[in-house]
C-alpha atoms as a PDB file:
ATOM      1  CA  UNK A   1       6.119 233.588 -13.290  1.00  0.00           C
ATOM      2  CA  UNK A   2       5.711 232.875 -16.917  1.00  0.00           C
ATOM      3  CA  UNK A   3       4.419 235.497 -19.407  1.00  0.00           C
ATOM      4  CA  UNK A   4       1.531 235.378 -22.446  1.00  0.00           C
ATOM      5  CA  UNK A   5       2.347 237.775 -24.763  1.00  0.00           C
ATOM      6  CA  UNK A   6      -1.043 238.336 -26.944  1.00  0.00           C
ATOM      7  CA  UNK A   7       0.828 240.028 -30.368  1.00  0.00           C
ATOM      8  CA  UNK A   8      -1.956 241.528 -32.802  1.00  0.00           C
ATOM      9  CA  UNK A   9      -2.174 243.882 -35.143  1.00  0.00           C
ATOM     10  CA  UNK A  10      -3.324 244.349 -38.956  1.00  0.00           C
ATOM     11  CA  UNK A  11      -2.031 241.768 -41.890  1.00  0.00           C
ATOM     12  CA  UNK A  12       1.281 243.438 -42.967  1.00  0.00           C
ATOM     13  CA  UNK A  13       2.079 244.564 -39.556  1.00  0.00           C
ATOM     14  CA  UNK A  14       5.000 243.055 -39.107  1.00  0.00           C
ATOM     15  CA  UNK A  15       3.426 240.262 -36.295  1.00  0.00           C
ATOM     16  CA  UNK A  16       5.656 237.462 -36.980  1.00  0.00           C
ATOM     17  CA  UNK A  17       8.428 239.096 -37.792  1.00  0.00           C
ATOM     18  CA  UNK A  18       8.602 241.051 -35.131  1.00  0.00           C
ATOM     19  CA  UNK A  19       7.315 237.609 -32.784  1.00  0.00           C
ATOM     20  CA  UNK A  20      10.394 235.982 -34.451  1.00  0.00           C
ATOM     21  CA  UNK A  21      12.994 238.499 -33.518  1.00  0.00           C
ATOM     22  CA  UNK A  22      11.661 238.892 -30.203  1.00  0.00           C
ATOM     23  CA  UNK A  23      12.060 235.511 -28.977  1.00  0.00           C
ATOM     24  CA  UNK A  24      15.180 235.195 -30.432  1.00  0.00           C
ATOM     25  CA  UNK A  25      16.378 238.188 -27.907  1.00  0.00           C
ATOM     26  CA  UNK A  26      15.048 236.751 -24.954  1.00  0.00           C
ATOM     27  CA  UNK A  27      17.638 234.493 -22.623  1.00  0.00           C
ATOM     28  CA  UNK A  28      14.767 232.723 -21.077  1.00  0.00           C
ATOM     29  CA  UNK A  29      12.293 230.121 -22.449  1.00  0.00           C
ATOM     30  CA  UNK A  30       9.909 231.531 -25.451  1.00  0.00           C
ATOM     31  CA  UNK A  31       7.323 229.353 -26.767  1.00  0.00           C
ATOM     32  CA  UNK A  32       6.202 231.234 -30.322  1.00  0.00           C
ATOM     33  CA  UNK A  33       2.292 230.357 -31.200  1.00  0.00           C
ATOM     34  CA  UNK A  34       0.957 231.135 -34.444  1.00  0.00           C
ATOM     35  CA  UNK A  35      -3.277 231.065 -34.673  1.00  0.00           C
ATOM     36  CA  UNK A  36      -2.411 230.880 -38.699  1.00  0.00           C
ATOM     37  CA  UNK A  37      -0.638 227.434 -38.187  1.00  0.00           C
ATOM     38  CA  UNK A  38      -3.089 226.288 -35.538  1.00  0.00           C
ATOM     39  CA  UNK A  39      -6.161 226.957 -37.762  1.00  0.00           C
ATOM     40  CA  UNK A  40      -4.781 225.330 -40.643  1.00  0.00           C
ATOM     41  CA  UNK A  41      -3.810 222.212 -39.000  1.00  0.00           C
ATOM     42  CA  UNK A  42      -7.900 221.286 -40.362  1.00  0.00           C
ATOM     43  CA  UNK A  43      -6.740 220.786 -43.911  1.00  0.00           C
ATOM     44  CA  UNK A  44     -10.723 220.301 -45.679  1.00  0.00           C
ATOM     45  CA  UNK A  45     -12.305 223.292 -45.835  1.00  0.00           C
ATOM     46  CA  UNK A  46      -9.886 225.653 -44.662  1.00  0.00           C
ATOM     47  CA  UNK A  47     -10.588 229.232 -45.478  1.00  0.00           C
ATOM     48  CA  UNK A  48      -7.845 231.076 -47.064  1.00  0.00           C
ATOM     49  CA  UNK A  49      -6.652 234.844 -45.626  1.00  0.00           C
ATOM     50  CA  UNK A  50      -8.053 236.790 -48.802  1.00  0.00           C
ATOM     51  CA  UNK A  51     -11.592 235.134 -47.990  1.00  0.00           C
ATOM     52  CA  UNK A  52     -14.352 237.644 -46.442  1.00  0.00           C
ATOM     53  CA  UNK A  53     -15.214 237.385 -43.407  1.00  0.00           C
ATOM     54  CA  UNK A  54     -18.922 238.049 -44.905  1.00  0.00           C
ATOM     55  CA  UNK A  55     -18.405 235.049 -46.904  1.00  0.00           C
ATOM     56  CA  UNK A  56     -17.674 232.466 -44.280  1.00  0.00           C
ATOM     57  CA  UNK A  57     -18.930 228.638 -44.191  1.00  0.00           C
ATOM     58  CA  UNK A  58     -20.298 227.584 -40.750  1.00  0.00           C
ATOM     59  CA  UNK A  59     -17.236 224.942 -40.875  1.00  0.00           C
ATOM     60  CA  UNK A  60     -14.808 228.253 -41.940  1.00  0.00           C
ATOM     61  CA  UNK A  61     -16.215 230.110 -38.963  1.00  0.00           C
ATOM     62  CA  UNK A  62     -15.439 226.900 -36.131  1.00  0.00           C
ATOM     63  CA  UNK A  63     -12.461 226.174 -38.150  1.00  0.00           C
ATOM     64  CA  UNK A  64     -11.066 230.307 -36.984  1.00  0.00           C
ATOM     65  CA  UNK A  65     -12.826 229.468 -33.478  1.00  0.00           C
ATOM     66  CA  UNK A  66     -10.889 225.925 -32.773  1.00  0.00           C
ATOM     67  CA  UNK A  67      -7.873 227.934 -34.337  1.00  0.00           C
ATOM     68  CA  UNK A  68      -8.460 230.190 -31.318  1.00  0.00           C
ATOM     69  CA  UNK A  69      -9.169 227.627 -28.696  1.00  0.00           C
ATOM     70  CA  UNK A  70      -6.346 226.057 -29.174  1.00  0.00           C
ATOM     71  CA  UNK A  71      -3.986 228.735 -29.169  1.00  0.00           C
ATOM     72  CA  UNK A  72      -5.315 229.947 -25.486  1.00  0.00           C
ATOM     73  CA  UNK A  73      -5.052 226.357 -24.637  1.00  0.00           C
ATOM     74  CA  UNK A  74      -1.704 225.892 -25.590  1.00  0.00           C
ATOM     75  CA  UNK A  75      -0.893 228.983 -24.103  1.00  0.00           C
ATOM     76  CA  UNK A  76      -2.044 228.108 -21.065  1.00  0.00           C
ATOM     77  CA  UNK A  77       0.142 225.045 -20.718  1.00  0.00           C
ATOM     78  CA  UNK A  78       3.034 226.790 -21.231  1.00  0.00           C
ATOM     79  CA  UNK A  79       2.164 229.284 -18.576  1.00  0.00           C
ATOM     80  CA  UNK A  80       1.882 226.314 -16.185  1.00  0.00           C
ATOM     81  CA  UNK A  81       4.863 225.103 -17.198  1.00  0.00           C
ATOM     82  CA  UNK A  82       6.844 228.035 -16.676  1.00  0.00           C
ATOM     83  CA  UNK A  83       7.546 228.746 -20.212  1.00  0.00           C
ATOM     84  CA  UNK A  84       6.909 232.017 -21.747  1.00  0.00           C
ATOM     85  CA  UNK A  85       4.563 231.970 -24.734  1.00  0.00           C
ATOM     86  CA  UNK A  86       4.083 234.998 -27.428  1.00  0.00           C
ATOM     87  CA  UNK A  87       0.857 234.113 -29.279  1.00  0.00           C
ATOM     88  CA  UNK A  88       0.599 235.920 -32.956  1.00  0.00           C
ATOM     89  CA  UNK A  89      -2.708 236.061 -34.551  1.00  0.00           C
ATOM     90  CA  UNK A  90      -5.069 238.716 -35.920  1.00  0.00           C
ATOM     91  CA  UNK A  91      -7.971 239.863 -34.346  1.00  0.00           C
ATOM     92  CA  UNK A  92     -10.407 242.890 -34.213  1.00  0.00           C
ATOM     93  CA  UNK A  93     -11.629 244.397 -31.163  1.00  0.00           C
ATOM     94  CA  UNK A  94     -15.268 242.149 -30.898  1.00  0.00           C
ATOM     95  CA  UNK A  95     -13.284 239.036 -31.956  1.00  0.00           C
ATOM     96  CA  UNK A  96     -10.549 239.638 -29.009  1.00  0.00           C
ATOM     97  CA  UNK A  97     -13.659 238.802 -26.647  1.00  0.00           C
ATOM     98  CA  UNK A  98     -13.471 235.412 -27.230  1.00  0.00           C
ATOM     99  CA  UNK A  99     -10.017 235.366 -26.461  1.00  0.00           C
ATOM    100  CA  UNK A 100     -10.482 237.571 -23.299  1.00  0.00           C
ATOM    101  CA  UNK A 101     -13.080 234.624 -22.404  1.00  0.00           C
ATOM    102  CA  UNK A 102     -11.259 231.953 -22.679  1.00  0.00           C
ATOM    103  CA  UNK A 103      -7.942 232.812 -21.225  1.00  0.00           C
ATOM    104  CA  UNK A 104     -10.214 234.273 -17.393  1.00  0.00           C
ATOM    105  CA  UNK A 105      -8.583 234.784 -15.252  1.00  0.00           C
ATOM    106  CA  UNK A 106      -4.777 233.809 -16.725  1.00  0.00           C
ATOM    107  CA  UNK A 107      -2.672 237.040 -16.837  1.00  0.00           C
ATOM    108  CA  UNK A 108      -1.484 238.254 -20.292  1.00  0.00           C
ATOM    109  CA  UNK A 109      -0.181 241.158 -22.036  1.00  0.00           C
ATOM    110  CA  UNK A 110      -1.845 242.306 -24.968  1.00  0.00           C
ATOM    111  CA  UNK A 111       0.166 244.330 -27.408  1.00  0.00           C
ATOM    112  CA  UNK A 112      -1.055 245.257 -31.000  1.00  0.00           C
ATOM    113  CA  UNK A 113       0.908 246.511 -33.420  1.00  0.00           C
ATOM    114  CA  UNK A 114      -0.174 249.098 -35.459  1.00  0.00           C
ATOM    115  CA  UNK A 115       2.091 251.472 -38.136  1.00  0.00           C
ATOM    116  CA  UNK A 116       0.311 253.605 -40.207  1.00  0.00           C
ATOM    117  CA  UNK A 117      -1.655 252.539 -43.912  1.00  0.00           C
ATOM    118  CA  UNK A 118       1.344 253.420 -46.014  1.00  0.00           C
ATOM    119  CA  UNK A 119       3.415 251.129 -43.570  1.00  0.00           C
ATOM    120  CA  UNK A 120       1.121 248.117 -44.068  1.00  0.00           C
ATOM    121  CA  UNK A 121       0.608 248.776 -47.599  1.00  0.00           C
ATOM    122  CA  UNK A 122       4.042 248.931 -48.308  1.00  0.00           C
ATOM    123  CA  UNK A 123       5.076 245.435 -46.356  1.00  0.00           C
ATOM    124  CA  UNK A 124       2.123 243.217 -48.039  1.00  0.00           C
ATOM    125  CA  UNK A 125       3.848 243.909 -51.322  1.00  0.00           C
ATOM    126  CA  UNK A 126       7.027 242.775 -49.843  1.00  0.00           C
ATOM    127  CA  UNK A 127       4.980 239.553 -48.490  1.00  0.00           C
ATOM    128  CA  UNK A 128       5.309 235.799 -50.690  1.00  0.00           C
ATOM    129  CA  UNK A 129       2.240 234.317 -51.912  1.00  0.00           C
ATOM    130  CA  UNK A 130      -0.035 233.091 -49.631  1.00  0.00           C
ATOM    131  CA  UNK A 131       0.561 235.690 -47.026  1.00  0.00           C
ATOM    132  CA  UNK A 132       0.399 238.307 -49.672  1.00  0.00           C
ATOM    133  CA  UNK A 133      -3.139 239.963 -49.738  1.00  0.00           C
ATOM    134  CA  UNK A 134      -4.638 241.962 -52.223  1.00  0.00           C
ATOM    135  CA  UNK A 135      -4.510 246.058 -51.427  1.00  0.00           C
ATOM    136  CA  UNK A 136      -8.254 245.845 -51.026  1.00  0.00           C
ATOM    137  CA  UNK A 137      -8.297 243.222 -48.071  1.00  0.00           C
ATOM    138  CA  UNK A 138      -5.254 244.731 -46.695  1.00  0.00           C
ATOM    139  CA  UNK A 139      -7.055 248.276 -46.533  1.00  0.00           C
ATOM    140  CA  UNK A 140      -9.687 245.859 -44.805  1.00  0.00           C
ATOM    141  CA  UNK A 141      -7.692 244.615 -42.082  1.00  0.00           C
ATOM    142  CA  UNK A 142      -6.570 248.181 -41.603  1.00  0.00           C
ATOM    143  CA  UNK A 143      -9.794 249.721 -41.222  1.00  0.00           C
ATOM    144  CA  UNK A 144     -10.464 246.485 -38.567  1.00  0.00           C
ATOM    145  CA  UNK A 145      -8.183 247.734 -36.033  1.00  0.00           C
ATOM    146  CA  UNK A 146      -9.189 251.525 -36.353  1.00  0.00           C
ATOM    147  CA  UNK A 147     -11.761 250.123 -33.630  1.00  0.00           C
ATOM    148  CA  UNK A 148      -9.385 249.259 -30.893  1.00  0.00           C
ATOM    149  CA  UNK A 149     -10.509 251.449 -27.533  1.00  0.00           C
ATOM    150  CA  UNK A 150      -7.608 253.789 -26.034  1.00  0.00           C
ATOM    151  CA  UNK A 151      -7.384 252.232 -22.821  1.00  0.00           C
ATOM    152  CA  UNK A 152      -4.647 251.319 -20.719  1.00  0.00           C
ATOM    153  CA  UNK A 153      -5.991 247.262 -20.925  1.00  0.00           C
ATOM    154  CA  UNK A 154      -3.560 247.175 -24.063  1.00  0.00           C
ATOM    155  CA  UNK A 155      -0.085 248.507 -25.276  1.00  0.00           C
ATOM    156  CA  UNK A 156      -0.118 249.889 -28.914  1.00  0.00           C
ATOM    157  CA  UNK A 157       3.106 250.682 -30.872  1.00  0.00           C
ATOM    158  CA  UNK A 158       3.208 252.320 -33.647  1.00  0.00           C
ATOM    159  CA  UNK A 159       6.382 250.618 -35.408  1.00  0.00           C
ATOM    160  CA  UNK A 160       6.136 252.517 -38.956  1.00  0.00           C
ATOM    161  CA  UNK A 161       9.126 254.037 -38.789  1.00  0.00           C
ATOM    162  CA  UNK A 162      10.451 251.389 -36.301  1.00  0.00           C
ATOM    163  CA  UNK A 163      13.417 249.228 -36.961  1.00  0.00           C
ATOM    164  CA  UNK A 164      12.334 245.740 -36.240  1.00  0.00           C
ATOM    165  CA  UNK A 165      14.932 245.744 -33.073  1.00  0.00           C
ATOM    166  CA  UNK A 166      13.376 248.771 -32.054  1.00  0.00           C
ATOM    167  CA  UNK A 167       9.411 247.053 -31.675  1.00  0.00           C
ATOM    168  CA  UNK A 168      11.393 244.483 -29.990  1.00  0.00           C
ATOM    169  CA  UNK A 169      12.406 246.783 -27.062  1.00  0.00           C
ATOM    170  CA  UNK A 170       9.329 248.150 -26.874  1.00  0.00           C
ATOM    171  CA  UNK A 171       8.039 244.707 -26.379  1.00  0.00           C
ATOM    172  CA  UNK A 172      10.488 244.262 -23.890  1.00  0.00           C
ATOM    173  CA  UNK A 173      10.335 247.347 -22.186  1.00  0.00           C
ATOM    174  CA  UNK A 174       6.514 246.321 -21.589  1.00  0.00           C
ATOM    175  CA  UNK A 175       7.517 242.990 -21.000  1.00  0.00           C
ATOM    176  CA  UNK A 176       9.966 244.061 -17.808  1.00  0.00           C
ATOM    177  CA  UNK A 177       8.037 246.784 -16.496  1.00  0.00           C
ATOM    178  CA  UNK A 178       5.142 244.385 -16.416  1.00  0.00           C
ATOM    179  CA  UNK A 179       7.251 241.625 -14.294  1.00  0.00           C
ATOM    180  CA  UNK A 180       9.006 244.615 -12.421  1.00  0.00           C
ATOM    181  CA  UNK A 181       5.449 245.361 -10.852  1.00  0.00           C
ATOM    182  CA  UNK A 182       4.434 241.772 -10.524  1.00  0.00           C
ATOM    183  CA  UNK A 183       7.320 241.422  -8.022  1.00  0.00           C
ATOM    184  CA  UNK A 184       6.957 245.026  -6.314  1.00  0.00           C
ATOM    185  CA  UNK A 185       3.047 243.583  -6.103  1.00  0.00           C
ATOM    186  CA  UNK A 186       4.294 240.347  -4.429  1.00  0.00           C
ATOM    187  CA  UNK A 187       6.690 241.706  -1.711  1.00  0.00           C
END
């Protein structure tokens, strides 16, 4: 059975990077979906990363929710193809409802990312313009995933002083266990 890997975390976590490696790794079929690309697909009116939330259009705010659609939908097609899919986007806790809703009752694997604020401070000023944020909106986007619950519905790794192979094998170690008891579950 084919896997959705939900990848969050703050801007300067290392998502895509880490996304990239990942499927790279893997000897199976990876299909790599990035909400960024998806959203800016609508080329009028799109809302650029720096923007505040706060400060949103209505046509900013459908543009991030089509953005999202998509993504699940996509997802979901791969999953019924049989092809793994790692989706990479940004969300806070009461945004990742609407991705909970739309993906009921597919099976995923949510796993947010999360070093510390020197870690994501440091990699934004690594970033190339337009990824790069401004300290303020990066502290932001910090603070935004300070809200996540500490549950077991969710695997958090802390990768600030992880190499960028060594997020990878906790991604797969989740990854494997998860499909381990999948097919203990099924016998």
């Amino acid at each position: 059975m084919a896997n959705i890997i939900l990848l969050t975390g703050p801007s300067g976590a290392g998502k895509t990077t880490i996304a990239n490696k990942f499927i790279s790794s893997q000897k199976n079929q990876w299909a790599h979906i990035k909400h960024d690309e998806i959203r800016q697909l609508v080329i009028t009116g799109f809302s650029s990363a720096d923007d505040s939330r706060k400060n949103w259009s209505a046509e900013t705010k459908n543009q991030w929710q089509v953005g999202i659609q998509n993504c699940v939908d996509l997802a979901i097609n791969f999953k019924q193809s049989e092809i793994n899919c790692l989706v990479d986007f940004y969300s806070t806790p009461s945004e990742f409802e609407t991705w909970k809703n739309l993906l009921n009752p597919i099976d995923y694997t949510l796993v947010i990312l999360l070093p510390n604020k020197k870690s994501v401070i440091t990699r934004n000023t690594t970033r190339n313009s337009p990824c790069k944020l401004s300290e303020g909106k990066i502290l932001e986007c910090y603070e935004d995933f300070q809200g996540w619950p500490h549950d077991c519905s969710h695997h958090t790794i802390d990768n600030s002083t992880l190499s960028i192979e060594g997020a990878v094998k906790n991604i797969s170690d989740i990854i494997e266990s998860k499909n381990t008891m999948s097919a203990t579950s099924v016998d």
